[in-house]
Protein backbone atom coordinates (compact mmCIF):
# COMPACT_ATOMS: atom_id res chain seq x y z
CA UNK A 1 -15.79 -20.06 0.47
CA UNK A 2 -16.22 -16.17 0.67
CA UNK A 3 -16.11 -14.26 -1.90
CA UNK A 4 -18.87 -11.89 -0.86
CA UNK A 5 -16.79 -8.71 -1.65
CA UNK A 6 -15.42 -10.23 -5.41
CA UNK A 7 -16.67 -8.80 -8.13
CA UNK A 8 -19.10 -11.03 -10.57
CA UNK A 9 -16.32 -12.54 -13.39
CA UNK A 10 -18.05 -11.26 -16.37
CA UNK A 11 -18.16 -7.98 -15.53
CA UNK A 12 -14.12 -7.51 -15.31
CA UNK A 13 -12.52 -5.82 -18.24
CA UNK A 14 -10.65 -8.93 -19.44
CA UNK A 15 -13.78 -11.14 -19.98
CA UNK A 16 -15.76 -9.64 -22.82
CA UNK A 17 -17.44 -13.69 -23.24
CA UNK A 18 -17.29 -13.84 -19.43
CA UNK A 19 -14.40 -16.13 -19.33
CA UNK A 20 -10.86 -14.81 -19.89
CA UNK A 21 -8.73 -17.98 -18.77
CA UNK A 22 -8.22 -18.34 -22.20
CA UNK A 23 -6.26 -14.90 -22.39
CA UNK A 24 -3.96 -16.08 -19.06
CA UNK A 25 -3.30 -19.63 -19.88
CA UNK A 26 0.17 -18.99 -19.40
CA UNK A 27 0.14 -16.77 -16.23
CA UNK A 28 -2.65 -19.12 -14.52
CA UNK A 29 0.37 -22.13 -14.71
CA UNK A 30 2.34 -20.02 -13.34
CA UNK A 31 0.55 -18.94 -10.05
CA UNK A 32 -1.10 -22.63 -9.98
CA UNK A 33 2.49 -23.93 -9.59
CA UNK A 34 3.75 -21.53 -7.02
CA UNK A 35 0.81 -22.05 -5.17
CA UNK A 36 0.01 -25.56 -5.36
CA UNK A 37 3.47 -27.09 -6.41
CA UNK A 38 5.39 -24.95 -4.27
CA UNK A 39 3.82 -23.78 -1.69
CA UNK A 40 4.83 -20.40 -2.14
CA UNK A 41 3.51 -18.16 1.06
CA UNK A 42 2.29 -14.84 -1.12
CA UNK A 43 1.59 -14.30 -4.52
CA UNK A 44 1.65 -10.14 -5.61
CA UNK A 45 -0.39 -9.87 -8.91
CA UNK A 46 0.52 -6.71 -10.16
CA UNK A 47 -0.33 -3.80 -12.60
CA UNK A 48 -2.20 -0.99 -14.11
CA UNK A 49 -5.41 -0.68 -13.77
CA UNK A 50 -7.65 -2.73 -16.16
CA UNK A 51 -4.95 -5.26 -17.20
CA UNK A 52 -6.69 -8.50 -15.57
CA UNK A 53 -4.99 -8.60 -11.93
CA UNK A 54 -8.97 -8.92 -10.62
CA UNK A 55 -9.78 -11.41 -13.33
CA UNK A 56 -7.55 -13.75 -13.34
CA UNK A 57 -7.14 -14.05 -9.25
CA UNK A 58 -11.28 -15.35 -9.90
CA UNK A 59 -10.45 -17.64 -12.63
CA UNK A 60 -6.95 -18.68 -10.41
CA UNK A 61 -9.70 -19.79 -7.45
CA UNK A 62 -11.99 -21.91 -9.75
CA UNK A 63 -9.06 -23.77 -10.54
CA UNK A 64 -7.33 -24.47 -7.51
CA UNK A 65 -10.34 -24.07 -4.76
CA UNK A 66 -10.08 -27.64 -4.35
CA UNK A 67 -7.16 -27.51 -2.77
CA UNK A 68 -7.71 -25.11 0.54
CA UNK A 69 -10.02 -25.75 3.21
CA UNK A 70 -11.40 -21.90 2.96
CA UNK A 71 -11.14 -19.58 0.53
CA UNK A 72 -11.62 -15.64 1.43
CA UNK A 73 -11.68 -12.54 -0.49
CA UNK A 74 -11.36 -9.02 0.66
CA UNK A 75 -11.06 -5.46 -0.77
CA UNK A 76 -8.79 -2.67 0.64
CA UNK A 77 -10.47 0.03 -1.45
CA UNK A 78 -11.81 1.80 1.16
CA UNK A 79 -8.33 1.24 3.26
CA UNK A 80 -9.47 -0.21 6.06
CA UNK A 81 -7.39 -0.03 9.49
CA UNK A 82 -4.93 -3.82 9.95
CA UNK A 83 -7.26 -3.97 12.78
CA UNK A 84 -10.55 -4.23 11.13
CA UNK A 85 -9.27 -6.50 8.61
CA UNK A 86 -7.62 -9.08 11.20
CA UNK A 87 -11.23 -8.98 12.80
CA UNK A 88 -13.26 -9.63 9.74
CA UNK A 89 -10.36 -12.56 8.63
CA UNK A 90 -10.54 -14.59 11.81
CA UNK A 91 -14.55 -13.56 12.09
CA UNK A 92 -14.83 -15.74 8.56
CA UNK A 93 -11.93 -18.35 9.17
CA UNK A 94 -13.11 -19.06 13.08
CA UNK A 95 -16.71 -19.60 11.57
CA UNK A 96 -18.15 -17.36 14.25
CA UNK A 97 -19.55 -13.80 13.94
CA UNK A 98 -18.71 -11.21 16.59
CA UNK A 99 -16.57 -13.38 18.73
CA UNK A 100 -14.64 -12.47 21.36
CA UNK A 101 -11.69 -11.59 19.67
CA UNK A 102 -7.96 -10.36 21.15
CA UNK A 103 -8.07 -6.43 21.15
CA UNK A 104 -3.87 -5.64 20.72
CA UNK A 105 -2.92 -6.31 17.00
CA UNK A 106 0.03 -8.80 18.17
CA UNK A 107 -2.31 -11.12 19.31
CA UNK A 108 -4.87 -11.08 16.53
CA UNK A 109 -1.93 -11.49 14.15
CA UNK A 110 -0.85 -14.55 16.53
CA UNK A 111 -4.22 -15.85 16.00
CA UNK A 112 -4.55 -15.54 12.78
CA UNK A 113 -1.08 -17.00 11.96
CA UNK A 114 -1.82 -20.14 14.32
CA UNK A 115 -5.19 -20.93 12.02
CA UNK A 116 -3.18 -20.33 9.10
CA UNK A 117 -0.47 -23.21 10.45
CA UNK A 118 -3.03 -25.66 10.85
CA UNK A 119 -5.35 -25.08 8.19
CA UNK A 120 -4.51 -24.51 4.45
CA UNK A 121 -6.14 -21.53 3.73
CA UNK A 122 -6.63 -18.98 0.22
CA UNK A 123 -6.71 -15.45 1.39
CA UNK A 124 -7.17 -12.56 -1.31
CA UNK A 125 -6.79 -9.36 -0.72
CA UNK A 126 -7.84 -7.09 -3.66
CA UNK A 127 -6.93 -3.24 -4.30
CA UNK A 128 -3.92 -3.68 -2.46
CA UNK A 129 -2.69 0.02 -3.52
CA UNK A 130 -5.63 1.60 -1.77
CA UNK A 131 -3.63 1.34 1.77
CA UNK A 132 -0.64 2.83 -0.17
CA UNK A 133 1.01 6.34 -0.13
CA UNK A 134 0.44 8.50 -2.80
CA UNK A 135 3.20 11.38 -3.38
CA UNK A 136 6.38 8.99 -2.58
CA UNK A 137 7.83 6.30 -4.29
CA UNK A 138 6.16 2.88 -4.77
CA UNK A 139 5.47 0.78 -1.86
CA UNK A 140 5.31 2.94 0.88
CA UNK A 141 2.12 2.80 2.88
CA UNK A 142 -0.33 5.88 4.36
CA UNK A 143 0.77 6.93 7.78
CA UNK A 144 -2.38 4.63 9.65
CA UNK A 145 -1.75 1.45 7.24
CA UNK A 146 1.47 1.19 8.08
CA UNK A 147 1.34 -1.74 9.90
CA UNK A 148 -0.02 -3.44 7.25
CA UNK A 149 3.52 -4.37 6.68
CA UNK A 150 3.72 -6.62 9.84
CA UNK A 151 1.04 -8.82 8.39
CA UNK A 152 2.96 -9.22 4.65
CA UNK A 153 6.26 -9.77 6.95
CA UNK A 154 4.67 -12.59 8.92
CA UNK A 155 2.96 -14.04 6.36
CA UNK A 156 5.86 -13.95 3.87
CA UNK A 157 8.59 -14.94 6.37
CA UNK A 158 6.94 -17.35 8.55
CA UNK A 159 6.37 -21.29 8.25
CA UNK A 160 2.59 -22.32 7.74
CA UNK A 161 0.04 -24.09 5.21
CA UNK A 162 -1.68 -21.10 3.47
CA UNK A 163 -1.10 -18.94 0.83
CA UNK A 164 -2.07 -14.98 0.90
CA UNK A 165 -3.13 -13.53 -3.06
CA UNK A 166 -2.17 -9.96 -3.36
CA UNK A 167 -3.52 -7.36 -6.21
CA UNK A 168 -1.74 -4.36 -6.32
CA UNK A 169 -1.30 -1.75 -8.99
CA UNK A 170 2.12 -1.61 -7.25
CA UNK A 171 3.87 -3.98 -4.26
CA UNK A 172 4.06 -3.27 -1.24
CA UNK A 173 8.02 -2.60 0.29
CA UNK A 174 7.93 -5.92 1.89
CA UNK A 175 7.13 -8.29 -1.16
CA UNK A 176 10.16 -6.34 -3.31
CA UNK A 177 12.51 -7.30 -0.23
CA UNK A 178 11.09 -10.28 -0.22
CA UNK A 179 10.32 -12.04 -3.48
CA UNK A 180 12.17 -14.53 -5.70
CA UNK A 181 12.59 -17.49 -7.70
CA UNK A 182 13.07 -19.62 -4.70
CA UNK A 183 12.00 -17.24 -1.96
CA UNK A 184 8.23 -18.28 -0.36
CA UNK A 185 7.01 -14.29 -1.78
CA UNK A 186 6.52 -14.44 -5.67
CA UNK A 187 5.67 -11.84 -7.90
CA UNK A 188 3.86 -11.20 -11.24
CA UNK A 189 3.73 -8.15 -13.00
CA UNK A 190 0.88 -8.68 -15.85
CA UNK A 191 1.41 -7.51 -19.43
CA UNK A 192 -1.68 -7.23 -22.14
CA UNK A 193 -3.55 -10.28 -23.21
CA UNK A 194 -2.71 -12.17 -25.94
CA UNK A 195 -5.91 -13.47 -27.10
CA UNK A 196 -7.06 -9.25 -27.48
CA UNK A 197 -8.28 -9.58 -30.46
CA UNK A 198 -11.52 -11.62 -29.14
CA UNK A 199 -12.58 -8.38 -27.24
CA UNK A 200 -12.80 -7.00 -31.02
CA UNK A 201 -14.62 -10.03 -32.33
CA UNK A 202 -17.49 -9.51 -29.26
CA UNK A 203 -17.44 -5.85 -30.46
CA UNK A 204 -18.46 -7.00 -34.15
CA UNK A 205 -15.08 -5.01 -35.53
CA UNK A 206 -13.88 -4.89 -38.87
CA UNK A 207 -11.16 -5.18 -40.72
CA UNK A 208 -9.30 -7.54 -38.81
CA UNK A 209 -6.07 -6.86 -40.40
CA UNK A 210 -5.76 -3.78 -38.88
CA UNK A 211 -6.44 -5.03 -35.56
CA UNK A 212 -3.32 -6.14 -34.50
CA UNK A 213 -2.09 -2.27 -34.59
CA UNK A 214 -4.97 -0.95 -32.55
CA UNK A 215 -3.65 -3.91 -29.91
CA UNK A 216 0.17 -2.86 -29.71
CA UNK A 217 -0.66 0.92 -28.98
CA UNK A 218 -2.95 -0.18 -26.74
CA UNK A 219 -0.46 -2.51 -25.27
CA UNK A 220 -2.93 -5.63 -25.05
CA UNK A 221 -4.51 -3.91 -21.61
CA UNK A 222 -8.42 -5.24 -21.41
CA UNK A 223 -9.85 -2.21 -20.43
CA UNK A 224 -8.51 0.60 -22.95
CA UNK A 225 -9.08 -1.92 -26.03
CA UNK A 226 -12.84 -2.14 -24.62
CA UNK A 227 -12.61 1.57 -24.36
CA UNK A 228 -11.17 2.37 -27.83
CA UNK A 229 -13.60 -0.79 -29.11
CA UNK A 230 -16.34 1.03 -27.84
CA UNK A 231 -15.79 4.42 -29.31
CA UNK A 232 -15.15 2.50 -32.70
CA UNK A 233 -18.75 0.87 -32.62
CA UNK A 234 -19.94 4.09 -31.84
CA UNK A 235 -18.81 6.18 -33.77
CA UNK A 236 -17.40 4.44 -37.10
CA UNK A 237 -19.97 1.39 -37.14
CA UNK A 238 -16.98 -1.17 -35.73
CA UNK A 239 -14.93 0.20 -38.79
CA UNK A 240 -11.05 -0.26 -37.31
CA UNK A 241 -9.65 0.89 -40.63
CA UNK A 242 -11.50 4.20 -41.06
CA UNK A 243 -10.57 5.20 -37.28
CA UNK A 244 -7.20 4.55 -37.73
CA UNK A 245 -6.66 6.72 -40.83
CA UNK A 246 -6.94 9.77 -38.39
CA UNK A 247 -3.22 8.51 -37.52
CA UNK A 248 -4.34 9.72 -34.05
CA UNK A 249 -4.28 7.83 -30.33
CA UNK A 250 -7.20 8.05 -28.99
CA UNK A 251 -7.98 8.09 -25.30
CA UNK A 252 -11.45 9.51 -24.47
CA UNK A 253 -12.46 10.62 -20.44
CA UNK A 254 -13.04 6.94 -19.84
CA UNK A 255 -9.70 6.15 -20.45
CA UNK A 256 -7.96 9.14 -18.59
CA UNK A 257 -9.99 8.63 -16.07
CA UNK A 258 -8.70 5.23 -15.30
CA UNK A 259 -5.09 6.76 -15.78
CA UNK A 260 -5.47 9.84 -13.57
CA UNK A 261 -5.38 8.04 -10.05
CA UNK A 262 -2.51 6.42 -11.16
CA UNK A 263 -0.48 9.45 -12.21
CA UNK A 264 -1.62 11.50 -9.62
CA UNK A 265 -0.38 9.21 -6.66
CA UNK A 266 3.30 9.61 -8.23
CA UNK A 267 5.98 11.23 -6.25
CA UNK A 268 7.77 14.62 -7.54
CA UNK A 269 10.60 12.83 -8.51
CA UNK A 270 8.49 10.60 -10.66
CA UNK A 271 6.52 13.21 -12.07
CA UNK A 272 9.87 14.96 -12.92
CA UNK A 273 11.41 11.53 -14.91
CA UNK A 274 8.38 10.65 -16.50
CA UNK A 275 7.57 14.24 -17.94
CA UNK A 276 10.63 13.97 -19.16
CA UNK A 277 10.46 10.44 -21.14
CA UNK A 278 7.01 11.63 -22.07
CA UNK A 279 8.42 14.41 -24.39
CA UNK A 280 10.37 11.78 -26.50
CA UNK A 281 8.85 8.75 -29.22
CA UNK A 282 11.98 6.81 -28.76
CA UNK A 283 13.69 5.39 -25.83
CA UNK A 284 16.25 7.22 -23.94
CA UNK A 285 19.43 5.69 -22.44
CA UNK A 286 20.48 6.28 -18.50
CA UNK A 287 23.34 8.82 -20.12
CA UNK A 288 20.79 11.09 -21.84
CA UNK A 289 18.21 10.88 -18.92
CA UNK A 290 20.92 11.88 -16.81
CA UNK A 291 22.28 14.70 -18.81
CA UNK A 292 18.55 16.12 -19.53
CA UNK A 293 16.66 15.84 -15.63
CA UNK A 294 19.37 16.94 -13.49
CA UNK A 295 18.74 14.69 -11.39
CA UNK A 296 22.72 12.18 -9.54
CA UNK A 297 22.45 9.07 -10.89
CA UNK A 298 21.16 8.05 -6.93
CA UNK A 299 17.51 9.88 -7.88
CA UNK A 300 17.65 8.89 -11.28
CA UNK A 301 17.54 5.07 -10.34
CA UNK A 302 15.44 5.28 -7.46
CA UNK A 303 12.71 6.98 -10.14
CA UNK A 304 12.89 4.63 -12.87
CA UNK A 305 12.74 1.56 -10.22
CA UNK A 306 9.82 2.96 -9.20
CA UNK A 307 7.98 3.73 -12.03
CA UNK A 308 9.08 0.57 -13.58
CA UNK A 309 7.27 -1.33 -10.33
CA UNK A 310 4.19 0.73 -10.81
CA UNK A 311 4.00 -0.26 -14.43
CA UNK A 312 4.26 3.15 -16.06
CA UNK A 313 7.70 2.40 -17.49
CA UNK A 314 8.87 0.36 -20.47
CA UNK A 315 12.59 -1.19 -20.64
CA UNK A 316 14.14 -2.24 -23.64
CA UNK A 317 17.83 -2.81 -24.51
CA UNK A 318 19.59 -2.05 -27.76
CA UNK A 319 23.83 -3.17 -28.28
CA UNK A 320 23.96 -3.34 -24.76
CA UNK A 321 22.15 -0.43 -23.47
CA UNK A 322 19.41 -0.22 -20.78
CA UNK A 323 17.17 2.22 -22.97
CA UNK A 324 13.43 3.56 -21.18
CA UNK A 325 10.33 4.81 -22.69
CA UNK A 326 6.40 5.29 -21.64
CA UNK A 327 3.70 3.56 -23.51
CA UNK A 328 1.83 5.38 -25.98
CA UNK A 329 -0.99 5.55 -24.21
CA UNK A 330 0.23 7.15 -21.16
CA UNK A 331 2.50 9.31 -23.33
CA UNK A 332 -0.81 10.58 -25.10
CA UNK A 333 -1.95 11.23 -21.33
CA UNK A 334 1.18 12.85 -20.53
CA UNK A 335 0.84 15.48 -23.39
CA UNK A 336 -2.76 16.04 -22.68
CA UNK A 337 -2.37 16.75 -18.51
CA UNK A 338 1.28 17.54 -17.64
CA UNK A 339 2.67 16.71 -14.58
CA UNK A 340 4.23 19.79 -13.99
């Protein structure tokens, strides 16, 4: 077991008590199934930034440790080159520091793959989206971790024992070609908790009635409720009710700050579409998007799938229309640094 570059569990956003499993029951099935039931080759947890992905991959290897021979975790955050990270895998897996290890890519992905065949193995790799491109449309890597997607490709397509955790604020171009219900690549794209309202109840909130509005505009996400609970304390003695009468939403520079990386890596056409959805309360339909952006209906789709992979779009449907919006949060965001 290595998890020498996982961060402690109770310091993640989700775990105010230091132990959010109770806020993922649901989602921890889920992956437990895939992985254990099914055998499913890669699991993608994805999402924004401070909903749980982190979280619940720790409280997803308590559970089902038991059932791999090694258990690794890694962090892309500082992107490191395929090559480094093939080194430091089979450097951990091989049990043997600095070894003599194949120089050419090919055959340190042939290595790995042949441990991972005869040895049931947990691999996580965390920050997924650090060896992604900003400025195009989701999934597409940085020019020197491209082939980054030769490792997801083998691992996803090929027969072996292991399983390979992913955490991404967005997937990578393989796992959307490759996932599905009965495809070896799964995905799952995390919504807010359900169980929020015990991040009030550590913060020693009032007015508990009121709570349940504070958790829709904050859409359930960990991290801006323990933001917004914060401020609350702070500021109104834990009073809920007296913040909210300033019928305002609001962020604060922690909370921008955890949204700025994630608008700022958007493409142009992005930036266009969701400038434009930003400007409006309600949902808009594909025939009032497309009237408004001048954009064919080609760019239109290719923006919205995009954003709606990185998270930053919501999809509803009303008498049989396909209606989009942003969150209010990000909205608020929008309003306060445009895009354009």
């Amino acid at each position: 077991l290595d998890l020498a570059d996982a961060p402690h569990i109770s310091s993640l956003s989700d775990s105010p008590d230091g132990d959010s499993s109770h806020a993922r029951t649901s989602e921890l099935a889920t992956l437990e199934k895939s992985i254990i039931q099914e055998k499913c080759n890669i699991a993608a947890i994805l999402g924004l930034s401070g909903i749980g992905k982190t979280a619940l991959s720790l409280h997803l290897i308590q559970k089902i440790q038991h059932n791999f021979q090694c258990v690794i975790w890694r962090s892309l955050r500082h992107s490191p080159p395929l090559e480094t990270t093939l080194k430091n895998l089979l450097e951990f897996l091989l049990n043997k520091a600095e070894i003599e290890l194949p120089t050419s890519i090919p055959d340190r992905l042939s290595l790995l793959m042949e441990y991972l065949r005869k040895n049931r193995c947990l691999i996580i790799l965390d920050d997924v989206q650090a060896i992604l491109s900003s400025g195009q449309l989701a999934g597409n890597y940085r020019p020197e971790c491209e082939n980054y997607s030769i490792l997801f490709r083998q691992i996803g397509e090929t027969t072996h024992n292991s399983c390979l955790i992913l955490n991404s604020w967005e997937p990578p171009r393989e796992i959307t070609a490759l996932k599905g219900e009965n495809s070896p690549v799964r995905t799952l794209q995390l919504k807010g908790i359900d169980a929020a309202a015990e991040i009030f109840r550590q913060k020693s909130l009032l007015n508990p009635e009121t709570w349940e509005n504070l958790i829709n505009t904050y859409r359930g996400n960990p991290l801006w409720l323990k933001i917004v609970a914060t401020t609350i304390q702070e500021i109104f003695r834990g009073r809920v009710a007296e913040f909210l009468k300033y019928d305002m939403l609001f962020l604060g520079e922690e909370l921008a700050a955890t949204l700025h990386p994630q608008i700022n890596r958007l493409s142009e056409l992005e930036k266009k579409l969701i400038s434009r959805l930003s400007r409006e309360a309600n949902p808009v339909s594909i025939e009032q998007l497309l009237k408004d952006a001048d954009l064919s209906p080609s760019e239109l789709f290719n923006g919205l799938q995009s954003l709606g992979r990185r998270s930053l779009v919501e999809i509803e449907e009303q008498e049989n229309e396909t209606l989009f919006t942003v969150c209010p949060v990000v909205r608020q965001y929008l309003i306060s640094n445009p895009v354009n």
